[in-house]
N, C-alpha and C. Protein backbone atom coordinates (compact mmCIF):
# COMPACT_ATOMS: atom_id res chain seq x y z
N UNK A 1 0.82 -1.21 0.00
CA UNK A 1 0.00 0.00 0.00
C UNK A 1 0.86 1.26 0.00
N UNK A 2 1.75 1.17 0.89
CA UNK A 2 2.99 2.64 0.93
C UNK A 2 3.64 2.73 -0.62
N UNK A 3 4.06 1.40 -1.05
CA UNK A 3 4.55 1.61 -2.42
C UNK A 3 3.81 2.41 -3.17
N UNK A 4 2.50 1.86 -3.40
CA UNK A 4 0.63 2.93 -4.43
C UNK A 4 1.18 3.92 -4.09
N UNK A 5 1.07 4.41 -2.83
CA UNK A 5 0.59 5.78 -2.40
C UNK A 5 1.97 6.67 -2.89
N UNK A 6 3.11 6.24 -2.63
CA UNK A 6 3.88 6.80 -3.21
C UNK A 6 4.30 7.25 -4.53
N UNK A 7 3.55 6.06 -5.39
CA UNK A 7 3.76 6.05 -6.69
C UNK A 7 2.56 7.35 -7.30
N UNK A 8 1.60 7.31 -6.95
CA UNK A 8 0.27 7.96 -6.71
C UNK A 8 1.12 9.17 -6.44
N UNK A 9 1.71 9.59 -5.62
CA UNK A 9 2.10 11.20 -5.21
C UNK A 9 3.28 11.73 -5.96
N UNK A 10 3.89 10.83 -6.27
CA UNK A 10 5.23 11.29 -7.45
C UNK A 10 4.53 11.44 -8.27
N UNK A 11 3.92 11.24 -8.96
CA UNK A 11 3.52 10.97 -10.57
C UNK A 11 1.78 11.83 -10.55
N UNK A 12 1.20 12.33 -9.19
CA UNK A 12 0.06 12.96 -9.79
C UNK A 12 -0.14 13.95 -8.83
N UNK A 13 -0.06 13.82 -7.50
CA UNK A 13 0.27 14.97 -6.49
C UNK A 13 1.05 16.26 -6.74
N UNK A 14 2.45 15.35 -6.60
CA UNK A 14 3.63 16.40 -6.37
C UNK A 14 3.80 17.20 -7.35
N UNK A 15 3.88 17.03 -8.80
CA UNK A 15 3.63 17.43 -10.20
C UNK A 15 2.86 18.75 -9.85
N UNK A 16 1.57 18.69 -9.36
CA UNK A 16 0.40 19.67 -9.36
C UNK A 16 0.84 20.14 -8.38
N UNK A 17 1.08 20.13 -7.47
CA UNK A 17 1.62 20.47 -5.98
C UNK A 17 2.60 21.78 -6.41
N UNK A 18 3.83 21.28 -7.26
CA UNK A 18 4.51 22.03 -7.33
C UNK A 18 4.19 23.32 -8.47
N UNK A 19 3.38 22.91 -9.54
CA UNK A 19 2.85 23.91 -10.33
C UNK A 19 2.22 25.07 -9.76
N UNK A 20 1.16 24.58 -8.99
CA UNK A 20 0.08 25.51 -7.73
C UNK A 20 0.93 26.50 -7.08
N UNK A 21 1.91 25.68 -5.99
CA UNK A 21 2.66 27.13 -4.99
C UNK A 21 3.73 27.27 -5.75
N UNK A 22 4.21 27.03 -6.92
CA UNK A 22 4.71 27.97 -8.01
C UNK A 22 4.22 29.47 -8.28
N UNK A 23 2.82 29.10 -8.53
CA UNK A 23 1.89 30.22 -8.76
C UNK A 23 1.63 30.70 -7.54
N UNK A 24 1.46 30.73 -6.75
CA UNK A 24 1.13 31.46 -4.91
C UNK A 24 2.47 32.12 -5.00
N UNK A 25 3.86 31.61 -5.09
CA UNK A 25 4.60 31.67 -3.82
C UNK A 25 5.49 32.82 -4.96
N UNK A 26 5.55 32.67 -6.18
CA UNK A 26 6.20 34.06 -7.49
C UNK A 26 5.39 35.10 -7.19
N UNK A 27 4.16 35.24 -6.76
CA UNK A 27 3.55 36.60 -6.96
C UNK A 27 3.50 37.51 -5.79
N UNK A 28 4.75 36.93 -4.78
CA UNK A 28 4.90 37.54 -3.97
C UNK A 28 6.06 37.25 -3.33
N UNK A 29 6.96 36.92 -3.69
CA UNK A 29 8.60 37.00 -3.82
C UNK A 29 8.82 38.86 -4.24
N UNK A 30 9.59 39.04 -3.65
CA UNK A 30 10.40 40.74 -3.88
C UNK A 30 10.68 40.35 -5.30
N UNK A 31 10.58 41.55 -6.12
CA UNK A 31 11.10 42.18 -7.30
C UNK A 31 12.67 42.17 -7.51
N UNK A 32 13.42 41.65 -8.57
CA UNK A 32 14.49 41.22 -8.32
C UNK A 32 15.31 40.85 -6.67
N UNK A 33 14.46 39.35 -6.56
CA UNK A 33 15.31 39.52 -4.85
C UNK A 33 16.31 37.85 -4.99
N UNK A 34 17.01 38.20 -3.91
CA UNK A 34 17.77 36.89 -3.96
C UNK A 34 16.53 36.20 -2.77
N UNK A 35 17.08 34.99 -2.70
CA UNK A 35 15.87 34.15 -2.44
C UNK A 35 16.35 33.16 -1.44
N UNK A 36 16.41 32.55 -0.25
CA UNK A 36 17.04 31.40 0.27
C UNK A 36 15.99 30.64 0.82
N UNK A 37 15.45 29.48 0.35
CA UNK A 37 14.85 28.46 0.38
C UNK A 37 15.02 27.43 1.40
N UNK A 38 14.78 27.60 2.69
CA UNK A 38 15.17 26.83 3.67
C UNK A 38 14.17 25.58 3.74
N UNK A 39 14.99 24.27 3.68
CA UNK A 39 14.28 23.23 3.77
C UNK A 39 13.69 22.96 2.07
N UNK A 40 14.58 23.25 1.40
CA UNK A 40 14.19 23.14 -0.07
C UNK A 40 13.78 22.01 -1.01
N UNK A 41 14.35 20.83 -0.15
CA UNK A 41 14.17 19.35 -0.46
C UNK A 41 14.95 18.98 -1.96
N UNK A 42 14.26 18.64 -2.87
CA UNK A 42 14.99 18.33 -4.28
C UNK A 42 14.93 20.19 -5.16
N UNK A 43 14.42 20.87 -5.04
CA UNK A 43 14.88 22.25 -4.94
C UNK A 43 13.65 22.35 -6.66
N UNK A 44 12.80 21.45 -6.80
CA UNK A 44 12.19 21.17 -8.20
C UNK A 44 11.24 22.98 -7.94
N UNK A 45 10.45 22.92 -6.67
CA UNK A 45 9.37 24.12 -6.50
C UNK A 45 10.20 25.33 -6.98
N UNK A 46 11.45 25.96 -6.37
CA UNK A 46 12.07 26.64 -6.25
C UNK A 46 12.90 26.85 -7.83
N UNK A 47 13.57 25.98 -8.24
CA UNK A 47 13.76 25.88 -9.87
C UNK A 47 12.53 26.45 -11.27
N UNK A 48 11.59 26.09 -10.66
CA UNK A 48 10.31 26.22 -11.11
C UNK A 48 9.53 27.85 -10.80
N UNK A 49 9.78 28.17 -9.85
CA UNK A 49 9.28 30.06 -9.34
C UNK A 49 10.64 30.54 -10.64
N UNK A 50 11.96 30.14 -10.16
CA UNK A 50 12.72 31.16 -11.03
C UNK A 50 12.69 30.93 -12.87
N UNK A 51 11.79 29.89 -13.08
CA UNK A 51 11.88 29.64 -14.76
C UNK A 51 10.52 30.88 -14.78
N UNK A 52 9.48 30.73 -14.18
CA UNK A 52 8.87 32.43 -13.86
C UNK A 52 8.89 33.17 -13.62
N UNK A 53 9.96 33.88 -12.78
CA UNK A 53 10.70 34.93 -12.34
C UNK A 53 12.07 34.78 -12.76
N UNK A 54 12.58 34.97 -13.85
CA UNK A 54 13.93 35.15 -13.94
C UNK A 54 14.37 35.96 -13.16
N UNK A 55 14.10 37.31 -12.90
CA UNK A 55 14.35 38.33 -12.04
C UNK A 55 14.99 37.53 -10.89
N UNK A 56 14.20 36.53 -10.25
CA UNK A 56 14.91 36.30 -8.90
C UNK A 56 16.13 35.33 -9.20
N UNK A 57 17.01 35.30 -7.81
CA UNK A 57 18.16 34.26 -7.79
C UNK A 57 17.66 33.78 -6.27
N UNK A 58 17.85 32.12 -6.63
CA UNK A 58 17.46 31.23 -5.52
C UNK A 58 18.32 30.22 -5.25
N UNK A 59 18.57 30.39 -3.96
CA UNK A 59 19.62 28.82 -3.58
C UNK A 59 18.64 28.64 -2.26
N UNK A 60 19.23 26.98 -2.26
CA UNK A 60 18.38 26.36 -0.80
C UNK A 60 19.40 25.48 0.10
N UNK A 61 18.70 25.38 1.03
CA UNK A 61 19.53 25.10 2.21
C UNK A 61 18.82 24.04 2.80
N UNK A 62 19.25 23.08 3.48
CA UNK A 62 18.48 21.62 3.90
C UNK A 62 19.31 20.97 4.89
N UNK A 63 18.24 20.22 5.63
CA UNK A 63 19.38 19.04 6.96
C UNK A 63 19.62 18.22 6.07
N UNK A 64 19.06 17.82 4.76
CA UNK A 64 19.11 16.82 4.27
C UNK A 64 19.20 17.37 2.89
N UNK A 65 20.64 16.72 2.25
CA UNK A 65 21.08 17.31 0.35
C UNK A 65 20.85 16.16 -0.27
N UNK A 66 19.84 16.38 -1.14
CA UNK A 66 19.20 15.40 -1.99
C UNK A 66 20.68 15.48 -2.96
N UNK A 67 20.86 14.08 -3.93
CA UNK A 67 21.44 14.70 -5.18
C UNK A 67 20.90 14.73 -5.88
N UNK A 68 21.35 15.78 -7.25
CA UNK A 68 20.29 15.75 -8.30
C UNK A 68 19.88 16.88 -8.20
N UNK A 69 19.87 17.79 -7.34
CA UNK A 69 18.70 18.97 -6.68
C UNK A 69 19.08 20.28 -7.67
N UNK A 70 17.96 20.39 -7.91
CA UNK A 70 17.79 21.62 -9.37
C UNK A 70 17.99 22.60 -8.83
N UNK A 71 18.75 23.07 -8.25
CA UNK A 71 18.96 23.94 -7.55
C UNK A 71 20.49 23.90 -6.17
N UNK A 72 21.44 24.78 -5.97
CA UNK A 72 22.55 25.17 -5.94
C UNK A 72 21.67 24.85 -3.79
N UNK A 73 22.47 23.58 -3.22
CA UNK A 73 21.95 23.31 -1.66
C UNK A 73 23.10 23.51 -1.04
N UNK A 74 22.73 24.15 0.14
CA UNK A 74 23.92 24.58 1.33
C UNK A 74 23.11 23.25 2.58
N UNK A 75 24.31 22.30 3.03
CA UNK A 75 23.44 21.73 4.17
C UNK A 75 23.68 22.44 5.53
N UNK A 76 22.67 22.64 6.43
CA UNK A 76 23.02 23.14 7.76
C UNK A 76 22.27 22.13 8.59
N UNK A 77 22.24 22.57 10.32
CA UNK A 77 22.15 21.76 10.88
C UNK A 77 20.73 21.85 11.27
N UNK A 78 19.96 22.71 11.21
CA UNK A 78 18.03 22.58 11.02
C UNK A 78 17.61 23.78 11.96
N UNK A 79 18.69 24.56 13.19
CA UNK A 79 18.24 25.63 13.53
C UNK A 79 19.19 27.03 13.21
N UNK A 80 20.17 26.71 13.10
CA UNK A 80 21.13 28.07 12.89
C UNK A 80 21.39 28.02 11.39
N UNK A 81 20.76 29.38 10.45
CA UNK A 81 20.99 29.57 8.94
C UNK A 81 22.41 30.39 9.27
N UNK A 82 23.64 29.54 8.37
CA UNK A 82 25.13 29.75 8.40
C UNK A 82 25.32 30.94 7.31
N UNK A 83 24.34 31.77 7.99
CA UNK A 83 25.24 33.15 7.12
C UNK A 83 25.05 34.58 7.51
N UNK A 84 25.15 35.47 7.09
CA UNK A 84 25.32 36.71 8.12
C UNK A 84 24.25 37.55 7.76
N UNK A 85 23.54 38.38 9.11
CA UNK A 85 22.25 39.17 9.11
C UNK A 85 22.27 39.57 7.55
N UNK A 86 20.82 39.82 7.04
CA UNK A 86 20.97 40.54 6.12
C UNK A 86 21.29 40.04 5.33
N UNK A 87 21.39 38.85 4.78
CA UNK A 87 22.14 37.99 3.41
C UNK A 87 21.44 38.02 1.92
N UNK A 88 20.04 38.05 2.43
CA UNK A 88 19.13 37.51 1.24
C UNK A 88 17.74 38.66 1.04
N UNK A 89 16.92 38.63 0.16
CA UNK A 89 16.27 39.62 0.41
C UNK A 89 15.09 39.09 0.81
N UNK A 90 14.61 38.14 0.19
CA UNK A 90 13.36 37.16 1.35
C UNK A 90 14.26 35.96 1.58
N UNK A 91 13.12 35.09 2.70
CA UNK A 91 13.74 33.85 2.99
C UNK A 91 12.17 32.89 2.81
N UNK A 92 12.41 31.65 2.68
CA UNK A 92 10.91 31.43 1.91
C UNK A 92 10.90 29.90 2.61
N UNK A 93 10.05 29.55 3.70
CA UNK A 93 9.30 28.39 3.56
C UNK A 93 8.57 27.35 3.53
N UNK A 94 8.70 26.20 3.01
CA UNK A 94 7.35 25.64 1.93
C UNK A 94 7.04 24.38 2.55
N UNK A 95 6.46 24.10 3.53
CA UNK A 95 6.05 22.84 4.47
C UNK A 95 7.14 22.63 5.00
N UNK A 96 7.99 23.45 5.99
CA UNK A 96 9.13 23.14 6.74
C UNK A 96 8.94 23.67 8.24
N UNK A 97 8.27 24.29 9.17
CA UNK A 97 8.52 24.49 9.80
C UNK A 97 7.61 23.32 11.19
N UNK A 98 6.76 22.90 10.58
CA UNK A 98 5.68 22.24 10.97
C UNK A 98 6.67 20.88 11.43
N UNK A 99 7.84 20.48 10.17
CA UNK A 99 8.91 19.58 11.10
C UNK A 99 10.21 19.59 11.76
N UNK A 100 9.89 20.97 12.63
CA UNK A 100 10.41 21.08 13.50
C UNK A 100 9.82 21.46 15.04
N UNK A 101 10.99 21.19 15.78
CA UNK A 101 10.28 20.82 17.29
C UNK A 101 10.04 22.65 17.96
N UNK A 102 10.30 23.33 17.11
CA UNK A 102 9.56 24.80 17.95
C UNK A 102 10.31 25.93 16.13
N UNK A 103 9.15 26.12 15.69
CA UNK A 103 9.20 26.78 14.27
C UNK A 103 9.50 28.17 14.71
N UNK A 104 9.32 28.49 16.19
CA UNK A 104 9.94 29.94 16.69
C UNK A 104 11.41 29.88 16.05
N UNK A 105 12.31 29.55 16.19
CA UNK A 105 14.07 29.26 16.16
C UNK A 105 14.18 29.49 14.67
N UNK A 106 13.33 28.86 13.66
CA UNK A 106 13.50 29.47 12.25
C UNK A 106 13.04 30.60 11.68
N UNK A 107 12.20 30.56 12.54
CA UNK A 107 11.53 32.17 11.85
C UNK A 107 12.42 33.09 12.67
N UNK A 108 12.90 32.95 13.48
CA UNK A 108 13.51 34.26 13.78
C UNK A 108 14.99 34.09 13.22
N UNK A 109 15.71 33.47 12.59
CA UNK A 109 17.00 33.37 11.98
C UNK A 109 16.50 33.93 10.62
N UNK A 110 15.18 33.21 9.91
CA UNK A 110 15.03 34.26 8.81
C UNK A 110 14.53 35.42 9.35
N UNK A 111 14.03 36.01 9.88
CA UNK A 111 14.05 37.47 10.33
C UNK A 111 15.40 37.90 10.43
N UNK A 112 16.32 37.27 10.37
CA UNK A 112 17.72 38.24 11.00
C UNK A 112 18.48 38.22 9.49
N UNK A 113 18.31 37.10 8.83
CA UNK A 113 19.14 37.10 7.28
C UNK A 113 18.17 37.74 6.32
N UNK A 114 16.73 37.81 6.42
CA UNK A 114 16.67 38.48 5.75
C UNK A 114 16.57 40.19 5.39
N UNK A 115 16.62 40.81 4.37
CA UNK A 115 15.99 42.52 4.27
C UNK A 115 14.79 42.76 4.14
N UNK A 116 13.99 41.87 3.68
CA UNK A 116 12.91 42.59 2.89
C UNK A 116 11.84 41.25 3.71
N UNK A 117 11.79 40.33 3.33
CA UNK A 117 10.44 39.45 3.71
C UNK A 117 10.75 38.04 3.97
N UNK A 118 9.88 37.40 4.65
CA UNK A 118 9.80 36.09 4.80
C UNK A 118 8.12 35.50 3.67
N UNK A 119 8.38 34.90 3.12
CA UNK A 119 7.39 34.07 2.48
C UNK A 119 7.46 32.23 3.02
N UNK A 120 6.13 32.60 3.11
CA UNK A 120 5.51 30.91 4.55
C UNK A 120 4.52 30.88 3.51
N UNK A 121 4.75 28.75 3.33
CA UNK A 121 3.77 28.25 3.09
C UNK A 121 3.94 27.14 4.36
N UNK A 122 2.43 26.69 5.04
CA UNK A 122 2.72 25.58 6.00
C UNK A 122 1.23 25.45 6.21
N UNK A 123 1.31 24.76 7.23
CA UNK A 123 -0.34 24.50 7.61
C UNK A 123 -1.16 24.82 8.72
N UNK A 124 -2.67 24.32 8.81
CA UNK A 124 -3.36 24.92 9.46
C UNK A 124 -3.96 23.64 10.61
N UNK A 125 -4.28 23.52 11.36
CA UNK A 125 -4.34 23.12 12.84
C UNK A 125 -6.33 23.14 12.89
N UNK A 126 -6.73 23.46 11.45
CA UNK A 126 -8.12 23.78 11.46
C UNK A 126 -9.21 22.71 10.82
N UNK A 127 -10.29 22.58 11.69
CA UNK A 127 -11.04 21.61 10.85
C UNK A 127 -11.48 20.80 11.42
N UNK A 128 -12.45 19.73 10.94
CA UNK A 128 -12.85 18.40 11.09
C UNK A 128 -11.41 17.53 10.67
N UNK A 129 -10.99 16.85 11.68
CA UNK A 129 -10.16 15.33 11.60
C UNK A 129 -8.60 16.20 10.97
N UNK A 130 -8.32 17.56 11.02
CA UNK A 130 -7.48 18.26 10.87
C UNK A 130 -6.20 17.79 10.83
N UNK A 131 -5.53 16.76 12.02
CA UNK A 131 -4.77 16.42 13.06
C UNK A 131 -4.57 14.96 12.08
N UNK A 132 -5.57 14.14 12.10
CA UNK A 132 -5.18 12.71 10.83
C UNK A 132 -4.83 12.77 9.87
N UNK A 133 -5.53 14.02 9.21
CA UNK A 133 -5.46 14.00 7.34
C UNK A 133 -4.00 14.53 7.38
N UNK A 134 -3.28 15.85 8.31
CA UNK A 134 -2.24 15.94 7.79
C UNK A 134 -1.33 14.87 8.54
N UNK A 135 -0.98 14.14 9.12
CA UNK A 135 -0.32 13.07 9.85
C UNK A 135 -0.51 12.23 8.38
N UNK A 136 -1.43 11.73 7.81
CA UNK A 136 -1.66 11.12 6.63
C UNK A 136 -1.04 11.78 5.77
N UNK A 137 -0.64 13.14 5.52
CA UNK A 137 0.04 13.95 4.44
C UNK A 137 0.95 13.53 4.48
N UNK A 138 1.62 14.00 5.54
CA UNK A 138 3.32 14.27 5.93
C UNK A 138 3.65 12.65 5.96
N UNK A 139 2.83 11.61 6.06
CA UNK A 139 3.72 10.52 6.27
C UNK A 139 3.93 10.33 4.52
N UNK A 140 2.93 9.97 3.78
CA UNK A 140 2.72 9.78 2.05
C UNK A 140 4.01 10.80 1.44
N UNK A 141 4.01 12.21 2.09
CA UNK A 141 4.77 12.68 1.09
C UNK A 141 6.68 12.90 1.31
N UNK A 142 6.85 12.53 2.89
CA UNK A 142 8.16 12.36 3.62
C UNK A 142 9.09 11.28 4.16
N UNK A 143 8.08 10.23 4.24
CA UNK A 143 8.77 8.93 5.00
C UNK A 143 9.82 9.05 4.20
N UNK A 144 9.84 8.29 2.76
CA UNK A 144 10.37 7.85 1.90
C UNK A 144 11.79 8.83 1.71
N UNK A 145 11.65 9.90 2.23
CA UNK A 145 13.37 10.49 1.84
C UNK A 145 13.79 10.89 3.63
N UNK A 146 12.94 10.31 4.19
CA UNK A 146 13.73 10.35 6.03
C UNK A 146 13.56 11.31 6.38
N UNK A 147 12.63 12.33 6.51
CA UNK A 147 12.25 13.91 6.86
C UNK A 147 12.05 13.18 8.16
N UNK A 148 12.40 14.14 9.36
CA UNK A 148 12.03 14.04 10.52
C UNK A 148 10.15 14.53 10.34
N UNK A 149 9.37 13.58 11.24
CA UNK A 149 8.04 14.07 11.31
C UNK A 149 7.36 14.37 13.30
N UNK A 150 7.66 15.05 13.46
CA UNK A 150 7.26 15.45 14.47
C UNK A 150 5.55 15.67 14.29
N UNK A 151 4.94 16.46 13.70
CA UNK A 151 3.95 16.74 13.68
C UNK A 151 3.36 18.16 13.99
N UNK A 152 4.23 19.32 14.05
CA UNK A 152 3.85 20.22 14.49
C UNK A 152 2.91 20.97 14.18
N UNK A 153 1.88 20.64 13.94
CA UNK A 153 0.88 21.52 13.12
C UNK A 153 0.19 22.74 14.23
N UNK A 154 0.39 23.84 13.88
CA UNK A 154 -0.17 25.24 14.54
C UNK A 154 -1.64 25.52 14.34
N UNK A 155 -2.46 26.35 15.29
CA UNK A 155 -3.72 26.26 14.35
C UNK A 155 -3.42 27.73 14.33
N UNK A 156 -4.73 28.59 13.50
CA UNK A 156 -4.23 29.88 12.86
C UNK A 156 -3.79 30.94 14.07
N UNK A 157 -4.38 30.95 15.12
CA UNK A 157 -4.14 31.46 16.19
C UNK A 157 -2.44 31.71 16.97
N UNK A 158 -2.57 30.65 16.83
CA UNK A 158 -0.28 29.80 17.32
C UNK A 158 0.28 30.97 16.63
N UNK A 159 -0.15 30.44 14.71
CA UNK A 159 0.59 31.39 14.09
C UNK A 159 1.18 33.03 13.94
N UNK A 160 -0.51 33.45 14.67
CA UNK A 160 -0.24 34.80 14.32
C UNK A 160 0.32 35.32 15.52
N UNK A 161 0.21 34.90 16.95
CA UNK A 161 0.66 34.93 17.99
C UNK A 161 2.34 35.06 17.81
N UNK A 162 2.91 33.93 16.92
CA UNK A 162 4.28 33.91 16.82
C UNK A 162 5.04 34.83 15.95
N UNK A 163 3.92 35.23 14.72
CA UNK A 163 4.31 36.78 14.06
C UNK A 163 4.03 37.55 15.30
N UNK A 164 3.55 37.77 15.77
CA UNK A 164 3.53 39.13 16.68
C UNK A 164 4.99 38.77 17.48
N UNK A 165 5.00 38.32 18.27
CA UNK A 165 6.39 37.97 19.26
C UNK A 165 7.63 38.84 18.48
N UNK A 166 7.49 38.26 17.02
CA UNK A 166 9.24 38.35 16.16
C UNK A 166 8.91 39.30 15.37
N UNK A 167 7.72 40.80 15.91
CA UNK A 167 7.60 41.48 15.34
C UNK A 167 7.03 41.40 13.27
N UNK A 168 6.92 40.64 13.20
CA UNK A 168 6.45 40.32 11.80
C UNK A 168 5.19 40.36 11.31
N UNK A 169 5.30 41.21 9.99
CA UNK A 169 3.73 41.83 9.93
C UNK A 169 3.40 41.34 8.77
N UNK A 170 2.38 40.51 8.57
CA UNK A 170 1.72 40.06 7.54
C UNK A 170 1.34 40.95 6.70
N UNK A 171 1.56 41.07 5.30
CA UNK A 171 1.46 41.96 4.21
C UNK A 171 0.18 41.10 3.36
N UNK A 172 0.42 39.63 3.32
CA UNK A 172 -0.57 38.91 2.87
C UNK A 172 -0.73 37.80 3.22
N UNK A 173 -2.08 36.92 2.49
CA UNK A 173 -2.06 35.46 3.27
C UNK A 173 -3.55 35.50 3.11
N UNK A 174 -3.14 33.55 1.82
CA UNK A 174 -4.22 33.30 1.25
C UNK A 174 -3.84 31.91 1.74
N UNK A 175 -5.55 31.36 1.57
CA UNK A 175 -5.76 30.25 2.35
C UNK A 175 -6.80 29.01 1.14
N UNK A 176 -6.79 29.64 0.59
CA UNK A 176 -8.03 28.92 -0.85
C UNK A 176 -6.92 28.38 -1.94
N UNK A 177 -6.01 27.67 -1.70
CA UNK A 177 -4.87 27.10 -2.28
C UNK A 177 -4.84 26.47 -3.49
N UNK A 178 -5.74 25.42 -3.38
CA UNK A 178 -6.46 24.57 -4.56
C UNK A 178 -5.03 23.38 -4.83
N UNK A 179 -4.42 22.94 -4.33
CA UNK A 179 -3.50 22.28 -4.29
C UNK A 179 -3.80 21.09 -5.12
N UNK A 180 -5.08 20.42 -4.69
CA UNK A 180 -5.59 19.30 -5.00
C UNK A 180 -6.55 19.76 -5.93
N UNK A 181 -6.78 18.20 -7.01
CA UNK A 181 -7.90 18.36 -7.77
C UNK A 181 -9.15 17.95 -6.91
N UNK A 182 -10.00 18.54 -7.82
CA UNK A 182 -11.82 18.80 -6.46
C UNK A 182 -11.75 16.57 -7.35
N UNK A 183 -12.46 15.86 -6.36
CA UNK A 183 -12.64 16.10 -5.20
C UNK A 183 -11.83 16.02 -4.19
N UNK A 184 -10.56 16.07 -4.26
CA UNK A 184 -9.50 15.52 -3.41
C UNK A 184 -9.36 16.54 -2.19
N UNK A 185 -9.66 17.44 -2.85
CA UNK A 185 -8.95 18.92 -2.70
C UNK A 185 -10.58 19.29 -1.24
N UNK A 186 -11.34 18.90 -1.43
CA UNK A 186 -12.40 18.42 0.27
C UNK A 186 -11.75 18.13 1.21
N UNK A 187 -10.51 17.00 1.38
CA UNK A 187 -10.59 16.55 2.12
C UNK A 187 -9.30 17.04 2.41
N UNK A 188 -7.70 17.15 1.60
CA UNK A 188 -6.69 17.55 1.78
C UNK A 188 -6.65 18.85 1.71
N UNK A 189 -7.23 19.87 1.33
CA UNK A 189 -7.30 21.12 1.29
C UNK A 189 -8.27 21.87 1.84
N UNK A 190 -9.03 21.95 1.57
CA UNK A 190 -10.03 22.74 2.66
C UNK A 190 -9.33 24.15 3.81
N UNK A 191 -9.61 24.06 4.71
CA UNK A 191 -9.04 24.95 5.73
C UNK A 191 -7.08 24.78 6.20
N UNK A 192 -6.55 23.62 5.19
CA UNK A 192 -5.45 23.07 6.48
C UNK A 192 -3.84 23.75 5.75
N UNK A 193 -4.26 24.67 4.45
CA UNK A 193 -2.79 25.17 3.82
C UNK A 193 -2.98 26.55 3.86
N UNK A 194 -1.95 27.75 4.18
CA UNK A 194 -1.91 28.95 3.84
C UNK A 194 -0.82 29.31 3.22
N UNK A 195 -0.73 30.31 2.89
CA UNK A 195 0.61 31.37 2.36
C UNK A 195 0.71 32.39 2.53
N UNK A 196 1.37 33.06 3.47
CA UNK A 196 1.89 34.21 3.56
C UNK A 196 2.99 35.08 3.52
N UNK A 197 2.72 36.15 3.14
CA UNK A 197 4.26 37.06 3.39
C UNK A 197 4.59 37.76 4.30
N UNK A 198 5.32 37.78 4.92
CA UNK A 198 5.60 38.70 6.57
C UNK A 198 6.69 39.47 6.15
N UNK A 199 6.75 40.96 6.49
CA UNK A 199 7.70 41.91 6.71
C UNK A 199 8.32 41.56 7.42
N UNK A 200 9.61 41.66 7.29
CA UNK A 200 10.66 41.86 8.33
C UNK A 200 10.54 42.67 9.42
N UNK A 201 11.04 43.04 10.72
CA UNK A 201 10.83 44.86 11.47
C UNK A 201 11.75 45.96 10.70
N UNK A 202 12.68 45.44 10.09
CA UNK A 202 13.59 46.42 9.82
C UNK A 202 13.73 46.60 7.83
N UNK A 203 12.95 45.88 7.35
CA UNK A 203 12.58 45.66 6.09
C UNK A 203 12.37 47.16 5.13
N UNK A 204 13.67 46.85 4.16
CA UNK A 204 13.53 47.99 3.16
C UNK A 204 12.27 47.25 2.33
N UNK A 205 11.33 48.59 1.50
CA UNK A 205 10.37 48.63 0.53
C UNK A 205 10.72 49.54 -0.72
């Protein structure tokens, strides 16, 4: 059954997956900005924003360096980003913080490297059976390359609580994703994906 499901998410998920927050996650990336992709995985999403944005330059950073990865990977160790305040002009990311054991520690390292913005895609803590379906996500779409799965899922409340703390001000943040095809998209999508962009405190415009 893990074999299906896998085969099922390479070949009809992930494909669409990555087309979708292609489209979310370019139309609100800074105007010529450099880009650092934390937790970038095979770096395909991120390869894919810059064949639409030439303007931007993107490298990613990971506990874990796929080979192969379409995209230029720095490995670090999952809480300290190895480079100096101010490095990049957003920092961007895309179902990563949720596997880690307190998503405070990353968001505030991208607050410090970046100038201009943080761009978050992750999830929502909201719903009927909220708590299974993504436990059911994260196992289908991570076992298989050894992602740590903790489970951290925030509900919208956590989130905005933790922008306030690190000073970070939501500029935007959409929640109608469409990730999935209807009818899939009932049960995996619904209330449980957002995207947003957060200002930095000290963020040039």
């Amino acid at each position: 059954m893990t074999s299906l499901l896998d085969r099922v998410h390479g070949r009809r998920v992930h494909p669409r997956r990555v087309r979708v927050l292609a489209d979310h996650l370019q139309a609100i990336l800074s105007n010529g900005a450099t880009v650092l992709d934390v937790g970038c995985g095979d770096g395909l999403l991120s390869a894919t924003i810059a064949e639409r944005r030439p303007d931007l330059r993107v490298e990613g950073i990971d506990v874990l360096v796929r080979e192969g990865a379409h995209i230029p990977v720095t490995h670090f160790n999952g809480k300290v980003l190895p480079f100096p305040d101010r490095s990049f002009d957003d920092v961007m990311f895309v179902d990563v913080l949720h596997h880690t054991d307190d998503p405070n520690v990353l968001l505030r390292e991208a607050a410090r490297v970046s100038r201009r913005g943080i761009v978050l895609k992750d999830h929502l803590l909201e719903g009927w059976l909220a708590g299974p379906v993504l436990r059911f996500m994260d196992r289908v779409g991570n076992v298989r390359h050894g992602v740590a799965l903790p489970h951290n899922y925030w509900p919208r409340r956590r989130w905005t609580e933790a922008f306030a703390a690190l000073a970070l001000r939501e500029r935007s943040r959409r929640e109608d994703l469409h990730l999935y095809p209807w009818p899939a998209d009932l049960v995996f999508g619904r209330s449980l994906h957002f995207v947003a962009r957060l200002e930095v405190p000290t963020a040039r415009v």
